[in-house]
Structure formats: structure tokens, C-alpha cells
PDB file of N, CA and C in Angstrom:
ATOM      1  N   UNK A   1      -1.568  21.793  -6.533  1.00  0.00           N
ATOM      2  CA  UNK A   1      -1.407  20.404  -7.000  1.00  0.00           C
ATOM      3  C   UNK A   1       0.066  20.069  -7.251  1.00  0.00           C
ATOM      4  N   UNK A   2       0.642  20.922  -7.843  1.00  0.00           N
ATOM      5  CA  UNK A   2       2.496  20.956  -8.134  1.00  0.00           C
ATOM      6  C   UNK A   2       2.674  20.449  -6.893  1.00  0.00           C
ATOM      7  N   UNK A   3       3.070  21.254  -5.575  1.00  0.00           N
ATOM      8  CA  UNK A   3       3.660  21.242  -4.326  1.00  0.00           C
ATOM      9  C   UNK A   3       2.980  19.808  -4.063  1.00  0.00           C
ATOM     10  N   UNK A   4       1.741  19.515  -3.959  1.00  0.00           N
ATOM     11  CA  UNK A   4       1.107  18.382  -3.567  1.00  0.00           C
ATOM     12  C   UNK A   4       2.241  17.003  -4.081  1.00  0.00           C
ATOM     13  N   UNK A   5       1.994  16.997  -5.200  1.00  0.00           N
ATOM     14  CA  UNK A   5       2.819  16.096  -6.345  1.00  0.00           C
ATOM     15  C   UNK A   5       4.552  15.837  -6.102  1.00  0.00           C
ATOM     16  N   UNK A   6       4.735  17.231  -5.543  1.00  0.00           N
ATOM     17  CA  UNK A   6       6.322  17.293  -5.342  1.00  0.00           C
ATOM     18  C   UNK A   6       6.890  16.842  -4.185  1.00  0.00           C
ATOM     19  N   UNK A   7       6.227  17.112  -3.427  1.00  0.00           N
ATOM     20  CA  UNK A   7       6.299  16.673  -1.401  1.00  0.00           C
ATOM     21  C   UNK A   7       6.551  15.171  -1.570  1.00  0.00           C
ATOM     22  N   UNK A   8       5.237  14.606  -2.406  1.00  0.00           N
ATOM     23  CA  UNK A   8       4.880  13.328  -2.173  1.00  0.00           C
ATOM     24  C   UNK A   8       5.897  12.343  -3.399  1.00  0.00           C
ATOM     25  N   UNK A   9       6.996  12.868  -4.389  1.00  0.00           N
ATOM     26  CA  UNK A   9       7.991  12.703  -4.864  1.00  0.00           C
ATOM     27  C   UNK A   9       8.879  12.606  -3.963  1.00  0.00           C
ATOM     28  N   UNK A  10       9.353  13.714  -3.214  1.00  0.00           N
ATOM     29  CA  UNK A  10      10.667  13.814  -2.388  1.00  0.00           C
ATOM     30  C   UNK A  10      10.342  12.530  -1.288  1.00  0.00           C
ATOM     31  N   UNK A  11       8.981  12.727  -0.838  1.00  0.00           N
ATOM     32  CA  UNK A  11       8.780  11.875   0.190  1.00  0.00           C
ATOM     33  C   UNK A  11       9.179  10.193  -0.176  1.00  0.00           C
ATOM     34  N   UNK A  12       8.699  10.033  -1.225  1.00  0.00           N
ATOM     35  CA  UNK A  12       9.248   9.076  -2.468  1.00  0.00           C
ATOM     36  C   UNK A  12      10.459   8.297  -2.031  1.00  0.00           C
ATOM     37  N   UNK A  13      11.464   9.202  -2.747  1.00  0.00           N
ATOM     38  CA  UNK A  13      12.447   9.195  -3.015  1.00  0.00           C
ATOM     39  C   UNK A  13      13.007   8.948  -1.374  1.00  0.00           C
ATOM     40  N   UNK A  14      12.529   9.846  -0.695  1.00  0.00           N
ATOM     41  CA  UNK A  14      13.218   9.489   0.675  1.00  0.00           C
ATOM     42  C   UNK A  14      13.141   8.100   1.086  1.00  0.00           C
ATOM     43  N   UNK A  15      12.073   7.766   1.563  1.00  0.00           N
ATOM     44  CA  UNK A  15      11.919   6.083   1.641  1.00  0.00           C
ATOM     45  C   UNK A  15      12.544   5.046   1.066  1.00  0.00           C
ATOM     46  N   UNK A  16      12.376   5.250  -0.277  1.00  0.00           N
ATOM     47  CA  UNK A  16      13.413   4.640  -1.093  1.00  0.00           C
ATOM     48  C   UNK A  16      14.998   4.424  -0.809  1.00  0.00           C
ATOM     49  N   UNK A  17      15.305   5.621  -0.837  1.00  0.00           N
ATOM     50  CA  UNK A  17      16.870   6.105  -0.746  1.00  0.00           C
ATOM     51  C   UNK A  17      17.858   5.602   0.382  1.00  0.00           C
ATOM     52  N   UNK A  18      16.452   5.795   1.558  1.00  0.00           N
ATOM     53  CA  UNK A  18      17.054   5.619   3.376  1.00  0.00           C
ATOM     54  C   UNK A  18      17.545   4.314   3.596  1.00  0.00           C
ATOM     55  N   UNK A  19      16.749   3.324   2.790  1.00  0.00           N
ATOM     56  CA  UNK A  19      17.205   1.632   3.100  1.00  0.00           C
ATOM     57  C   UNK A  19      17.907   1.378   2.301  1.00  0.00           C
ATOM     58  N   UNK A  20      18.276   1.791   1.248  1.00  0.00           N
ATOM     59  CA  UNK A  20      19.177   1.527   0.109  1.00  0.00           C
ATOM     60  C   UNK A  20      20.747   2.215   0.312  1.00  0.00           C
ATOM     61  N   UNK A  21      20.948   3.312   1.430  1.00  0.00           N
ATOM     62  CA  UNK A  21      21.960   3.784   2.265  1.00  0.00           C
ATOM     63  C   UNK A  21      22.409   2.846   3.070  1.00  0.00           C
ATOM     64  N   UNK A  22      21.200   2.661   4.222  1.00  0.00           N
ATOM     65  CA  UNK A  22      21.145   1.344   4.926  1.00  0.00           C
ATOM     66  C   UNK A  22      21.978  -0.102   4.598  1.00  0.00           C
ATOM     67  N   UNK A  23      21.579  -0.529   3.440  1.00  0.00           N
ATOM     68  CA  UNK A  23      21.861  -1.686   2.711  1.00  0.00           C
ATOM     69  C   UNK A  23      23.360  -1.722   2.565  1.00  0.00           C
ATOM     70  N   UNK A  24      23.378  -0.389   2.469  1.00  0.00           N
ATOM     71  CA  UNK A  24      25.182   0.141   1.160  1.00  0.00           C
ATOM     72  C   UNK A  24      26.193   0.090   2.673  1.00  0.00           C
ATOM     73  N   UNK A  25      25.638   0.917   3.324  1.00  0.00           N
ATOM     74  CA  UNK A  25      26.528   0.789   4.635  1.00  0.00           C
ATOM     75  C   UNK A  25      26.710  -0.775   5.639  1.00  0.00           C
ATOM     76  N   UNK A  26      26.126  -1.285   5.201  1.00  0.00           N
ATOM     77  CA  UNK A  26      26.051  -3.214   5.404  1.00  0.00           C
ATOM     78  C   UNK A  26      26.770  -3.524   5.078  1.00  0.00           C
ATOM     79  N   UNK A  27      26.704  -3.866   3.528  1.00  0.00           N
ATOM     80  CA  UNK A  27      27.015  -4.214   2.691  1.00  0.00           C
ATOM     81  C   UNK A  27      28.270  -4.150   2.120  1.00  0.00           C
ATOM     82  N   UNK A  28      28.871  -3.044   2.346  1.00  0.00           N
ATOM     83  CA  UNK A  28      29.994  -2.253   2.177  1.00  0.00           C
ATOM     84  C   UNK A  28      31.684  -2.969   2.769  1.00  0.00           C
ATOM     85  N   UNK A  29      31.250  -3.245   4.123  1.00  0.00           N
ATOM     86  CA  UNK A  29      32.722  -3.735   4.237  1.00  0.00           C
ATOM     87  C   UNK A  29      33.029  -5.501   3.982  1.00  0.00           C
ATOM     88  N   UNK A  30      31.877  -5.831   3.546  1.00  0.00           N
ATOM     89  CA  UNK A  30      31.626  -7.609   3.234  1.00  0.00           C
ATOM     90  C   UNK A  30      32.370  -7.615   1.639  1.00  0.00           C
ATOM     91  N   UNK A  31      31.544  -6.377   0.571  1.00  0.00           N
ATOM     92  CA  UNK A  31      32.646  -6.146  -0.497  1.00  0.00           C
ATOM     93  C   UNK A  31      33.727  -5.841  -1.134  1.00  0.00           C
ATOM     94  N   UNK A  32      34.547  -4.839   0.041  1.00  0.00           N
ATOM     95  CA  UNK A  32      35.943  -4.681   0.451  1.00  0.00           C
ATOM     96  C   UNK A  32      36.464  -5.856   0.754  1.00  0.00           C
ATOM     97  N   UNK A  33      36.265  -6.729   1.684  1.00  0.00           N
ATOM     98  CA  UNK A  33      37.013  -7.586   2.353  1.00  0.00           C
ATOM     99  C   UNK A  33      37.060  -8.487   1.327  1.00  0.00           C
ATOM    100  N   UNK A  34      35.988  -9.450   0.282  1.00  0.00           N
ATOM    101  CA  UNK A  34      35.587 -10.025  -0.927  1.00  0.00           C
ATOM    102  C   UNK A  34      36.904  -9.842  -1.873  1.00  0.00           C
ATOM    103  N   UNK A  35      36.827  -8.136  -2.433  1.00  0.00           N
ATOM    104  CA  UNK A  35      37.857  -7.697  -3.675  1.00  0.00           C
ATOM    105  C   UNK A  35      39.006  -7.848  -2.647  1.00  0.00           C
ATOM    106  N   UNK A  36      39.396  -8.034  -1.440  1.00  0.00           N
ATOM    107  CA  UNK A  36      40.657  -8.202  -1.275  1.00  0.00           C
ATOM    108  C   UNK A  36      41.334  -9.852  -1.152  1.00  0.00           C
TER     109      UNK A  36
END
């Protein structure tokens, strides 16, 4: 049940994480260019 619980955490977290990288790497040189 642990391992069960834990997979399906990481798996979680992955999904989460991947579009929110996604987003940041977008996003990223629009807020550089902004603060300058």
C-alpha cells in the first residue's frame, strides 16, 4: 500500500510540476524583458 501511495504521489507531483516548467520557460523571457 506504501509503494502504491508513493508511485501515485511522484506521479502527482510529476504532472503537476511538467506544465508549471512549461509555463516558467514561456514565461520567462516576457519577465526579463518587462524588469528591463
Amino acid at each position: 500500500m506504501r509503494a502504491i501511495t508513493r508511485l501515485a504521489l511522484v506521479i502527482a507531483i510529476a504532472i503537476l510540476y511538467v506544465p508549471l516548467s512549461v509555463v516558467a520557460l514561456i514565461f520567462y523571457p516576457f519577465l526579463d524583458k518587462e524588469d528591463r
